[in-house]
C-alpha atoms as a PDB file:
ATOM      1  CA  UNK A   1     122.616 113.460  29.620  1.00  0.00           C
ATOM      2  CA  UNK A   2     122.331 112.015  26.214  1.00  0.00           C
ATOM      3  CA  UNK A   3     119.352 109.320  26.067  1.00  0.00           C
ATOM      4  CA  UNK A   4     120.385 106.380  23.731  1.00  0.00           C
ATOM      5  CA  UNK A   5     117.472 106.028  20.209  1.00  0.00           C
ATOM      6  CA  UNK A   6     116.794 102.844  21.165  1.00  0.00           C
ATOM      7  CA  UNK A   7     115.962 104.277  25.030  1.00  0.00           C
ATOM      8  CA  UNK A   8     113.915 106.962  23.695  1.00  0.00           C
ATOM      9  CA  UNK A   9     111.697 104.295  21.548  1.00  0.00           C
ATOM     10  CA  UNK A  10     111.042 102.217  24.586  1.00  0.00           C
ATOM     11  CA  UNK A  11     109.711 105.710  26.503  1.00  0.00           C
ATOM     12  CA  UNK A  12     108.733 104.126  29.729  1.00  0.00           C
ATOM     13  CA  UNK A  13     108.940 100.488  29.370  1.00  0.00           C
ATOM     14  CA  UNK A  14     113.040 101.018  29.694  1.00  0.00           C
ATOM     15  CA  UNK A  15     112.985 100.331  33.830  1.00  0.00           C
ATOM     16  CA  UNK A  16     114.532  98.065  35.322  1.00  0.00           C
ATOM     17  CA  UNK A  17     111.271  97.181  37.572  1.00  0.00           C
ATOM     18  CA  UNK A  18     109.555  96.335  34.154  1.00  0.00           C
ATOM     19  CA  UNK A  19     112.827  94.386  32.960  1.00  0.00           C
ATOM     20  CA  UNK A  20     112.687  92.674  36.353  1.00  0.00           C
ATOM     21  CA  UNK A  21     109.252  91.783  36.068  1.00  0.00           C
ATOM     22  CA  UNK A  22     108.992  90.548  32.592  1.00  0.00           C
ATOM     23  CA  UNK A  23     112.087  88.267  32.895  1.00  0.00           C
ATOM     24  CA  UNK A  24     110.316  86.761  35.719  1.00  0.00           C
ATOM     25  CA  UNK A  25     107.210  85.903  34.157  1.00  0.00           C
ATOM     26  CA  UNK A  26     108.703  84.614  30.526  1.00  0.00           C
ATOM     27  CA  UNK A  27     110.866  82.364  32.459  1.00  0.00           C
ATOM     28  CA  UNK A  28     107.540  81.030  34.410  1.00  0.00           C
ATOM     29  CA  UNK A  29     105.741  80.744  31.481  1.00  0.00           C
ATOM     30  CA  UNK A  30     108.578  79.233  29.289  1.00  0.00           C
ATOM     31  CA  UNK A  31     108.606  76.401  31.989  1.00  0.00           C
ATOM     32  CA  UNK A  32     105.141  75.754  32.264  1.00  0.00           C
ATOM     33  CA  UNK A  33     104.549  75.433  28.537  1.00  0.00           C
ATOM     34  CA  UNK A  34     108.066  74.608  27.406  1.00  0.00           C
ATOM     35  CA  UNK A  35     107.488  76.771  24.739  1.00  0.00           C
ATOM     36  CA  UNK A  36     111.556  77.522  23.827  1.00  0.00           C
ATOM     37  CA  UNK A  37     110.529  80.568  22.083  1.00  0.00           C
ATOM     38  CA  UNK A  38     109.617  82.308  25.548  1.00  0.00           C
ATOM     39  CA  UNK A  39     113.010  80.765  26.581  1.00  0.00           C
ATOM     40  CA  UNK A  40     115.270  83.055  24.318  1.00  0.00           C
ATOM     41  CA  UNK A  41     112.752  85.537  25.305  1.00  0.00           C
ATOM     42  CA  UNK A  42     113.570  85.339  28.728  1.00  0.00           C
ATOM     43  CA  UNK A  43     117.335  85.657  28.411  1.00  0.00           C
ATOM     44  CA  UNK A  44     116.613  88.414  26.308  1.00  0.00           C
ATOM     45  CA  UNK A  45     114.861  90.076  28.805  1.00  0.00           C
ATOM     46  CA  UNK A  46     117.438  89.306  31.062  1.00  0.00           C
ATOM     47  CA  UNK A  47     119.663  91.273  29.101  1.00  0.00           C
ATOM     48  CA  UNK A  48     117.700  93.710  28.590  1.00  0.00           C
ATOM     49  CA  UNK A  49     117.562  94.050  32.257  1.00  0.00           C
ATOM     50  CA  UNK A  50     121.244  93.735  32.222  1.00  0.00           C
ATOM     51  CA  UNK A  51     121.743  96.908  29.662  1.00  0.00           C
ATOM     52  CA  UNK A  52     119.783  99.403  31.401  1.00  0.00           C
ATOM     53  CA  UNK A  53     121.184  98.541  35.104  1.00  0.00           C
ATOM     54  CA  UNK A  54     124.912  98.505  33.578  1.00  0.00           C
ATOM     55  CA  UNK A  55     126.695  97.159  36.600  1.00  0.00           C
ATOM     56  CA  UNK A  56     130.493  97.476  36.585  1.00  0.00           C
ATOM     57  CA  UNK A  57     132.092  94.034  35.561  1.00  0.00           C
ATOM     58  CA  UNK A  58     133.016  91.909  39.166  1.00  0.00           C
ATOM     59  CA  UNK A  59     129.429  92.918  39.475  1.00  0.00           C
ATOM     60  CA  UNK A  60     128.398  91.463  35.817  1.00  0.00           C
ATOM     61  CA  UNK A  61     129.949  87.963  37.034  1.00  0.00           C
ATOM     62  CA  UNK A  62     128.279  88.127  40.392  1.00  0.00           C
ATOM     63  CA  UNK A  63     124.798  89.023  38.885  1.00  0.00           C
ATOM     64  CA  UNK A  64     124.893  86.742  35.452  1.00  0.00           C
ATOM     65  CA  UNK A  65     126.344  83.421  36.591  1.00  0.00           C
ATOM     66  CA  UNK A  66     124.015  82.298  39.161  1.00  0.00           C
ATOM     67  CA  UNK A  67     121.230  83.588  36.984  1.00  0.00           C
ATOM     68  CA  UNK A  68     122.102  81.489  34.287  1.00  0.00           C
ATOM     69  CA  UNK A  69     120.295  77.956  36.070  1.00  0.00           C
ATOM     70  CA  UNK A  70     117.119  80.086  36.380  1.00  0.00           C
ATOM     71  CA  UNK A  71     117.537  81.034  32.725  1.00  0.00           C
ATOM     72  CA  UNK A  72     118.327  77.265  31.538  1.00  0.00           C
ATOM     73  CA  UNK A  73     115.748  76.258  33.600  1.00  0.00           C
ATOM     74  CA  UNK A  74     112.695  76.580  31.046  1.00  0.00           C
ATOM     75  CA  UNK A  75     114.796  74.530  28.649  1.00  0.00           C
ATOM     76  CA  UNK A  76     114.906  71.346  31.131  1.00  0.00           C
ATOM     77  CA  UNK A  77     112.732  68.566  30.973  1.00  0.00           C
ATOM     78  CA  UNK A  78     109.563  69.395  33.314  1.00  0.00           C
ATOM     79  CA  UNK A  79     110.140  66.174  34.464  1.00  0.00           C
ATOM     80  CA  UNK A  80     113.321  65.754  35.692  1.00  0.00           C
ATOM     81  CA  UNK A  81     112.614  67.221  38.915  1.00  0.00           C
ATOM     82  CA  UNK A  82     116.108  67.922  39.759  1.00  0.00           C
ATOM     83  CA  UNK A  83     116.420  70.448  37.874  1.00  0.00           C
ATOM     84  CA  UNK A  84     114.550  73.038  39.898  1.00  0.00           C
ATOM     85  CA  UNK A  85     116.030  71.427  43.020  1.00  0.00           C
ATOM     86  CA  UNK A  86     119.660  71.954  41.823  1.00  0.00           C
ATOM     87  CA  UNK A  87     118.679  75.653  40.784  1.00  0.00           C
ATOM     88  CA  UNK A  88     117.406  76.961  44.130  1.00  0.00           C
ATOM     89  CA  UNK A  89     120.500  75.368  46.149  1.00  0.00           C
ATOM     90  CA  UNK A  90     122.536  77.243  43.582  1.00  0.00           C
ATOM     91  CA  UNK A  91     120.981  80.004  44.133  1.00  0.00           C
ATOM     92  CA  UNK A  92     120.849  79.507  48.237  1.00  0.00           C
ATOM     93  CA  UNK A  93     124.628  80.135  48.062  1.00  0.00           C
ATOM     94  CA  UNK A  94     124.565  82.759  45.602  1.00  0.00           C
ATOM     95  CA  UNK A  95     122.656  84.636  48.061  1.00  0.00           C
ATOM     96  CA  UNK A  96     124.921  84.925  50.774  1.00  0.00           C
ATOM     97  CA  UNK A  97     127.865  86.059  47.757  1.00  0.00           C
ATOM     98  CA  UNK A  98     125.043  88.525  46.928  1.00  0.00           C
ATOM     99  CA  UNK A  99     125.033  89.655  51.442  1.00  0.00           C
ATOM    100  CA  UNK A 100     128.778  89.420  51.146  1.00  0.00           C
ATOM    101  CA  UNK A 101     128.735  91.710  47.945  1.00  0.00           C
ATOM    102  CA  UNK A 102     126.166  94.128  49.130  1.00  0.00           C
ATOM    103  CA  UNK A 103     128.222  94.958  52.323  1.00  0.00           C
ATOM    104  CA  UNK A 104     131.642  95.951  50.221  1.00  0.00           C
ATOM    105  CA  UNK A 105     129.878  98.220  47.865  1.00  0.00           C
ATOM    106  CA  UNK A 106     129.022 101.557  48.352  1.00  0.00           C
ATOM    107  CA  UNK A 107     128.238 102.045  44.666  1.00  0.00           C
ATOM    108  CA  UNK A 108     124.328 102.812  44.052  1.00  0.00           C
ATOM    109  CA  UNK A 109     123.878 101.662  40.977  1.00  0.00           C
ATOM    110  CA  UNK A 110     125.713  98.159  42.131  1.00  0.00           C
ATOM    111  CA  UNK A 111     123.306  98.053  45.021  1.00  0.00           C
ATOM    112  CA  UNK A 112     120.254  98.103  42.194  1.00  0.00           C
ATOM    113  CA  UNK A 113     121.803  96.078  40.240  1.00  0.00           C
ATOM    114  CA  UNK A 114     122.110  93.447  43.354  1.00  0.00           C
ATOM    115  CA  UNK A 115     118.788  94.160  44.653  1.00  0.00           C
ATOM    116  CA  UNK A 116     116.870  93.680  41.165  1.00  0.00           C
ATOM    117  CA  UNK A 117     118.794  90.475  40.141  1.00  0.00           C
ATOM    118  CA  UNK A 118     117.834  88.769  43.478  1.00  0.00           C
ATOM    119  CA  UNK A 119     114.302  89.745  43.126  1.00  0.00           C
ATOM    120  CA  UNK A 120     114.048  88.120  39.702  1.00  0.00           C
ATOM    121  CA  UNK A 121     116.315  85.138  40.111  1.00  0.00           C
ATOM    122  CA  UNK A 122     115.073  84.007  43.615  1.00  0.00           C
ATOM    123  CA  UNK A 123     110.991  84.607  42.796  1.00  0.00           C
ATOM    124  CA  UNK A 124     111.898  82.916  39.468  1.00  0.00           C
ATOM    125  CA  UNK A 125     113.017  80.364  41.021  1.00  0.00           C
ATOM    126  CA  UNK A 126     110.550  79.630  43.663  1.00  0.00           C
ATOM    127  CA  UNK A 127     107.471  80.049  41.113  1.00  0.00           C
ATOM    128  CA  UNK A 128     108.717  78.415  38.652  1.00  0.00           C
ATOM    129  CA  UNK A 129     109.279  75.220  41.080  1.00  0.00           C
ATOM    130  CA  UNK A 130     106.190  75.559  42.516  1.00  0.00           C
ATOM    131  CA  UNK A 131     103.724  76.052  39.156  1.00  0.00           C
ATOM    132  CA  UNK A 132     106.369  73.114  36.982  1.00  0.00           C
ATOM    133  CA  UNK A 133     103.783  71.181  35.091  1.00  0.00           C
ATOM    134  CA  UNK A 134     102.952  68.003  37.502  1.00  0.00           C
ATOM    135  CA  UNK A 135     103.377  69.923  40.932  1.00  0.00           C
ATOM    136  CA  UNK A 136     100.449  69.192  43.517  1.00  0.00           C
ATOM    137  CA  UNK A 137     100.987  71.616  45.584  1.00  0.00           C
ATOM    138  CA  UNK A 138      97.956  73.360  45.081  1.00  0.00           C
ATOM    139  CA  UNK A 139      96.380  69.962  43.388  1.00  0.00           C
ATOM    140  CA  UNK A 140      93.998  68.127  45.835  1.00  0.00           C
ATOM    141  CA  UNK A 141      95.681  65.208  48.009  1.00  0.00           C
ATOM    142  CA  UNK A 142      94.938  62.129  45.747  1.00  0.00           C
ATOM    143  CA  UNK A 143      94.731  59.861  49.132  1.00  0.00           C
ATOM    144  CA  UNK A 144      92.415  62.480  50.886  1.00  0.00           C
ATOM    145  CA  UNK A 145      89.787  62.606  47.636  1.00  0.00           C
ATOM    146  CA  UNK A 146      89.876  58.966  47.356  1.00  0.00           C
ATOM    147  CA  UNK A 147      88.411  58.835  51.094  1.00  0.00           C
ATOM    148  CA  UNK A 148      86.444  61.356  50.875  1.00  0.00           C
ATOM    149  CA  UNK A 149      84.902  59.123  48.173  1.00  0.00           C
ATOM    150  CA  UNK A 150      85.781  55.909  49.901  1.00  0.00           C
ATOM    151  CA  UNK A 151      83.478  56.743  52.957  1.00  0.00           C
ATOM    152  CA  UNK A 152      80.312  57.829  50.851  1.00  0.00           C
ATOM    153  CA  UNK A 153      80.855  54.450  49.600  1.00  0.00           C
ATOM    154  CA  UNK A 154      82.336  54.653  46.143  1.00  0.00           C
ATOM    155  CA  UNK A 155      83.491  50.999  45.799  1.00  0.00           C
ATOM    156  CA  UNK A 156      85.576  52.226  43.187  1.00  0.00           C
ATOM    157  CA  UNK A 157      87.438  54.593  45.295  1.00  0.00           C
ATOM    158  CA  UNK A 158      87.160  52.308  48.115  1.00  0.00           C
ATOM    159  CA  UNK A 159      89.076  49.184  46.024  1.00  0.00           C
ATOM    160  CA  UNK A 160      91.845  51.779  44.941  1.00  0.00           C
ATOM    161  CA  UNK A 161      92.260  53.335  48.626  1.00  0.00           C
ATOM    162  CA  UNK A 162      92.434  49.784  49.508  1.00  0.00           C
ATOM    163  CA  UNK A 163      95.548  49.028  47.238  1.00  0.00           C
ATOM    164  CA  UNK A 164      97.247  52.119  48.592  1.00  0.00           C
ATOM    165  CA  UNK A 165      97.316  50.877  51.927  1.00  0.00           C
ATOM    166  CA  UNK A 166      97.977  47.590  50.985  1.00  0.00           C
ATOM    167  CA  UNK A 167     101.274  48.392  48.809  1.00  0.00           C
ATOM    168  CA  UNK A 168     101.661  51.653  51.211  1.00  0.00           C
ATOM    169  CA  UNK A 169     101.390  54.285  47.781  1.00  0.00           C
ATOM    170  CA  UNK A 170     101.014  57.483  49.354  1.00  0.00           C
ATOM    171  CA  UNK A 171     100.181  56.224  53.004  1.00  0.00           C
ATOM    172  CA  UNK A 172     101.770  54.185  55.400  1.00  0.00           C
ATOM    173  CA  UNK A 173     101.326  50.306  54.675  1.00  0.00           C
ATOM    174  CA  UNK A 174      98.296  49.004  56.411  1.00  0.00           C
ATOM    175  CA  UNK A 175      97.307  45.924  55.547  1.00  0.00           C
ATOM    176  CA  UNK A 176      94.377  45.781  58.130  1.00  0.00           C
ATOM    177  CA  UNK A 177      92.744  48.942  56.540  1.00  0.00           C
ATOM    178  CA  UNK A 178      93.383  48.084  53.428  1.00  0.00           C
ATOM    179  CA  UNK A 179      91.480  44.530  53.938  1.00  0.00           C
ATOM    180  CA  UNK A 180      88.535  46.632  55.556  1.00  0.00           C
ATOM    181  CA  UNK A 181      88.057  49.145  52.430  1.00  0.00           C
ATOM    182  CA  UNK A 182      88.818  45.887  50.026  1.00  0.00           C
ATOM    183  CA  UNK A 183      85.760  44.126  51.835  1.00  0.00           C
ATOM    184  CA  UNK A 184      83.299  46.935  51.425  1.00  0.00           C
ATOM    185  CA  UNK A 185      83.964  47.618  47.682  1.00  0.00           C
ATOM    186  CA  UNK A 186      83.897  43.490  47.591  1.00  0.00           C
ATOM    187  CA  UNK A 187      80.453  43.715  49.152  1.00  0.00           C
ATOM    188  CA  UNK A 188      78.958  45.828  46.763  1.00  0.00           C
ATOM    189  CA  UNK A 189      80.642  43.625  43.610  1.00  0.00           C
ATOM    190  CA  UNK A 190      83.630  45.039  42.644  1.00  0.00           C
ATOM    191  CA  UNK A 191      85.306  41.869  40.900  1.00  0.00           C
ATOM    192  CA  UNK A 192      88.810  43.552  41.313  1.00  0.00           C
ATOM    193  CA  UNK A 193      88.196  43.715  45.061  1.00  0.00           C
ATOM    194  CA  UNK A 194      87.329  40.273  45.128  1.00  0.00           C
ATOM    195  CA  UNK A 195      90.055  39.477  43.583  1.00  0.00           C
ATOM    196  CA  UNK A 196      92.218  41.416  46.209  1.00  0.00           C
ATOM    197  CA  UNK A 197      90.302  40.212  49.196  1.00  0.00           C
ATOM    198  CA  UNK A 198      91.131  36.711  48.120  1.00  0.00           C
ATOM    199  CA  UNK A 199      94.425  37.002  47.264  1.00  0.00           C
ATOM    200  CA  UNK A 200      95.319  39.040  51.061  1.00  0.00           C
ATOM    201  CA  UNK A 201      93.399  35.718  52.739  1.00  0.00           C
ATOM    202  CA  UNK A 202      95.641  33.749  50.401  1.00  0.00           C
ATOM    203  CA  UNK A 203      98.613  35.920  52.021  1.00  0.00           C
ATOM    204  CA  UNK A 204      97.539  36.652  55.225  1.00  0.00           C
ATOM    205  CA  UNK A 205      97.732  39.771  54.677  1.00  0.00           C
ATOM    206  CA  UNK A 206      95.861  41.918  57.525  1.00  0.00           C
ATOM    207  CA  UNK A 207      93.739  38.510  58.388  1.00  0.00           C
ATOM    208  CA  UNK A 208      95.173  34.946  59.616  1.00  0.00           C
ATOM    209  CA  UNK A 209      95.585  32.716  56.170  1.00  0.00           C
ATOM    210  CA  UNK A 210      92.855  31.369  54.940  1.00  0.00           C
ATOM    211  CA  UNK A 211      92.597  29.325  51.598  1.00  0.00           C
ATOM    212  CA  UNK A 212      89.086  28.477  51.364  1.00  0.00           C
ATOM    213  CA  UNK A 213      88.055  32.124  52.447  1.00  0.00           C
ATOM    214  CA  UNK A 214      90.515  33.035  49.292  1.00  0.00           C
ATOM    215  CA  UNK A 215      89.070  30.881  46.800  1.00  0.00           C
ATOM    216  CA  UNK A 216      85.137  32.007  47.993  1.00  0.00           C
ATOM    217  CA  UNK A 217      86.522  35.549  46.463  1.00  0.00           C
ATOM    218  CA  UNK A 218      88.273  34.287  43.720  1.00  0.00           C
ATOM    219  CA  UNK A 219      85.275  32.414  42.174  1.00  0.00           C
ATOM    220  CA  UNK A 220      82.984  35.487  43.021  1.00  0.00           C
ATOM    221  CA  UNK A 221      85.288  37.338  40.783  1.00  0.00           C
ATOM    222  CA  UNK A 222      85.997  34.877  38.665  1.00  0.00           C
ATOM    223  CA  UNK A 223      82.020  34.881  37.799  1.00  0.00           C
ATOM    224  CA  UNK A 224      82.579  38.287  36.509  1.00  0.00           C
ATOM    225  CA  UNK A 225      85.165  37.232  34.408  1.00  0.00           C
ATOM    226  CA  UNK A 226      87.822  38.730  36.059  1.00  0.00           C
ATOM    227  CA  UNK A 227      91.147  37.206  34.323  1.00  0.00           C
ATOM    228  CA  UNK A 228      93.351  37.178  36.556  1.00  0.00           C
ATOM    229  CA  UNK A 229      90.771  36.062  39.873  1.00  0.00           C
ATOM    230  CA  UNK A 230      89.925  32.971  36.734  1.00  0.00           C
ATOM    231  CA  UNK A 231      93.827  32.172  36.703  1.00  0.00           C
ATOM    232  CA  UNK A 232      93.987  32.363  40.420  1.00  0.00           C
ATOM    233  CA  UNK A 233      91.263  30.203  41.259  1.00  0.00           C
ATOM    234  CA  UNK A 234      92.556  27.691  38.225  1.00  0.00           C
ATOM    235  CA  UNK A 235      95.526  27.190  40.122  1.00  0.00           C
ATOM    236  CA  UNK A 236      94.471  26.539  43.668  1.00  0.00           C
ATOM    237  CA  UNK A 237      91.711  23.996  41.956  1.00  0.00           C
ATOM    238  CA  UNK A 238      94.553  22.589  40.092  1.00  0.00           C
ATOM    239  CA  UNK A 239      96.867  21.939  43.420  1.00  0.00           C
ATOM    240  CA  UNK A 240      93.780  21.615  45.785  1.00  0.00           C
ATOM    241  CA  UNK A 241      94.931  24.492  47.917  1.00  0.00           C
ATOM    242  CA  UNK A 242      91.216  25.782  50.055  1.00  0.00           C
ATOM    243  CA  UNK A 243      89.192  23.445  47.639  1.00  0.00           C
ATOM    244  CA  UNK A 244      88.767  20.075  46.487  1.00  0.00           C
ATOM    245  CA  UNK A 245      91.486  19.100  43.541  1.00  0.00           C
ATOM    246  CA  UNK A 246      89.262  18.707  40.655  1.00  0.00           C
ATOM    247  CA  UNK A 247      91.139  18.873  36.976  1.00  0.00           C
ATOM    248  CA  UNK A 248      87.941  19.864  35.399  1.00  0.00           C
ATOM    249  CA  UNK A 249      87.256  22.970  36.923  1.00  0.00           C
ATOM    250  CA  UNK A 250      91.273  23.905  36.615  1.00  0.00           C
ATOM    251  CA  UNK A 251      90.630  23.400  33.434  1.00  0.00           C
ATOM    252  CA  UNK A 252      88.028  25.717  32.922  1.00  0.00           C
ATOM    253  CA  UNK A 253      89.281  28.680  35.103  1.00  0.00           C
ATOM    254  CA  UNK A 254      92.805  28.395  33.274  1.00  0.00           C
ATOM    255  CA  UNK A 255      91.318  28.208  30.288  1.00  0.00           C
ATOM    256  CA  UNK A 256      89.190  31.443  30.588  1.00  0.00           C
ATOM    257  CA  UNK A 257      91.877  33.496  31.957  1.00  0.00           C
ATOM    258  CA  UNK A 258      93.577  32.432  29.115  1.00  0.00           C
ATOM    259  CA  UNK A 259      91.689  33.586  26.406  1.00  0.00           C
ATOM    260  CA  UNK A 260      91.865  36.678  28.189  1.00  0.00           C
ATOM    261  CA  UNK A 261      95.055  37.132  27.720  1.00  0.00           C
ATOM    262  CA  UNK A 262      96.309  36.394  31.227  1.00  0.00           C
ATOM    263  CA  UNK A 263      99.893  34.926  30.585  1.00  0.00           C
ATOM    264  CA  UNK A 264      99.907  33.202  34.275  1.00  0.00           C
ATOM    265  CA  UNK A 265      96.704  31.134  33.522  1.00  0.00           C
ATOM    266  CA  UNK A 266      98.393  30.539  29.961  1.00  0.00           C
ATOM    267  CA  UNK A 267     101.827  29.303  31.735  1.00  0.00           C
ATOM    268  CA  UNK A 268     100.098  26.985  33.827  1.00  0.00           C
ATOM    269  CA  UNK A 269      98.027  25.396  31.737  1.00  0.00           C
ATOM    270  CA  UNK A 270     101.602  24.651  29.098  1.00  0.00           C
ATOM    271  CA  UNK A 271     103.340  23.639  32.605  1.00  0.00           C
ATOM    272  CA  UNK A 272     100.440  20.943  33.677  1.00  0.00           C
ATOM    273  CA  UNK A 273      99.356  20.267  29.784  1.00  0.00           C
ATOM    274  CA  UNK A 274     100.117  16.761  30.577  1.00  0.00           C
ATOM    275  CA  UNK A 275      98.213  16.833  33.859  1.00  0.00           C
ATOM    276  CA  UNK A 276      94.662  16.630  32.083  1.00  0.00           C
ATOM    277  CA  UNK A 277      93.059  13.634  30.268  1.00  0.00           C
ATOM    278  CA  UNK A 278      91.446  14.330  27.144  1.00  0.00           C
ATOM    279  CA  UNK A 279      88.161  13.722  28.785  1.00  0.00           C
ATOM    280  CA  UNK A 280      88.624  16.707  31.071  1.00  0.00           C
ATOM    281  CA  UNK A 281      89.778  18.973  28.772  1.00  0.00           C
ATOM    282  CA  UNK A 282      86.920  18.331  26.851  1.00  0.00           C
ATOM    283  CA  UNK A 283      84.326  18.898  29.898  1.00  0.00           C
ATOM    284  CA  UNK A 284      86.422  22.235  31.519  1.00  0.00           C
ATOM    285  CA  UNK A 285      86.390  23.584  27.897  1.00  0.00           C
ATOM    286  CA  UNK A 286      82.544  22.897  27.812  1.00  0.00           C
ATOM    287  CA  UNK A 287      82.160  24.210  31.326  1.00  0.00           C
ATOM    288  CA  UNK A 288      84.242  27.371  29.847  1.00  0.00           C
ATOM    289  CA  UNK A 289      82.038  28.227  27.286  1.00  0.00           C
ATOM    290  CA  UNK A 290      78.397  27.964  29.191  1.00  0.00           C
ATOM    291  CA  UNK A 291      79.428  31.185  31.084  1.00  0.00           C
END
């Protein structure tokens, strides 16, 4: 039998378990880098594979069209996770075609032909969904490495387990665990804790309601010059709500806030401009700047 140039130049890289095996990995690493330059290659692999299995042409259709999500598939947005999603249900049909195929043929070369296209198209498939750039799969659980941290006593980890549970990211909402973790990073004087802790007694969130409890955390925050605990803590002086009303010190908390850039504490103070004498915008502003 008569071996084609281009055959005899290849030597023994012309198989269709090499074919198989290359357009599998291009179309991995195509996805994981996006590189469309290893896209082409992979469809030219593909039909490379194509070439030297030669199926007859119902097989062709059967083979090629449900390949071609799998060879699209580098060129998609990493992403848009759909798009791997979408592939493998294609490709869950395609497989029974492929049973439903198998069964009619008693060609050899069509059963090859069959056998190889699964092999590439389904393990493309399933590695390339499970190594797309942003899969965890194999990452470490973001919720079980913040308490790992949490419970050596990383306030850090312990304020941002806290919010988790609090706005249930990741976890199932628990606002009494999430007031537990806020407390201990609170204790050791994270100013964002504070902050929280306050504004859950403010809510009742996990704990009965407590306004006074809520502006204790506020101003311990606030002494760090935490913004938005400062715009907070302005407000509840401003209305009286857990302390005693007292313009001055609204003054001085709004102001603060304000200059960091908070937009509440700069709302409030344009809503109650007329609310403070000149006298106690002078003395909050003085306050202000001594800290």
């Amino acid at each position: 039998m008569n071996t084609s140039p281009g055959k005899q130049l290849l030597g023994p890289l012309w198989n269709w378990p090499f074919l198989a095996l290359l357009t599998m990995a291009l179309s991995i690493a195509a996805y994981v880098t996006g590189s469309p330059a290893l896209a082409i290659a992979t469809i030219g692999a593909f039909a490379g594979l194509l070439w030297r299995l030669q199926p007859s042409t119902p097989m062709l259709f059967v083979i090629v069209l449900p390949a071609l999500p799998i060879l699209v598939l580098p060129l998609v947005d990493p992403s848009a996770d759909y798009g791997a999603l979408i592939s493998m249900a294609v490709l869950l049909v395609w497989t029974g075609i492929v049973c439903g195929v198998w069964r009619q043929t008693e060609d050899l070369n069509d059963r090859i032909a069959l056998l190889a296209c699964v092999v590439v198209v389904m393990a493309t498939g399933a590695f390339v969904y499970v190594m797309k750039p942003g899969s965890t799969l194999f990452a470490p659980n973001p919720v079980a490495t913040l308490q790992t941290a949490a419970d050596s006593g990383d306030a850090n980890a312990q304020f941002a387990l806290a919010v988790r549970y609090r706005n249930g990211d990741g976890v199932d909402q628990d606002y009494a665990k999430a007031m537990d973790l806020a407390r201990r990073s609170a204790d050791q004087g994270n100013a964002s804790a504070q902050t929280l802790v306050g504004m859950m007694y403010r809510n009742g969130e996990g704990v009965a309601a407590d306004a006074s409890e809520a502006a204790s955390y506020y101003e311990k925050a606030a002494e760090q010059n935490d913004p938005w605990a400062e715009s907070l803590l302005g407000g509840m002086y401003l209305s009286g709500e857990g302390v005693e009303q007292n313009n001055v010190l609204a003054y001085k908390w709004l102001t603060r806030a304000a200059a960091q850039g908070n937009a509440g504490a700069r709302s409030l103070l344009d809503a109650a401009k007329d609310t403070f004498t000149d006298d106690e915008k002078q003395q909050g502003e003085q306050q202000a700047a001594q800290n």
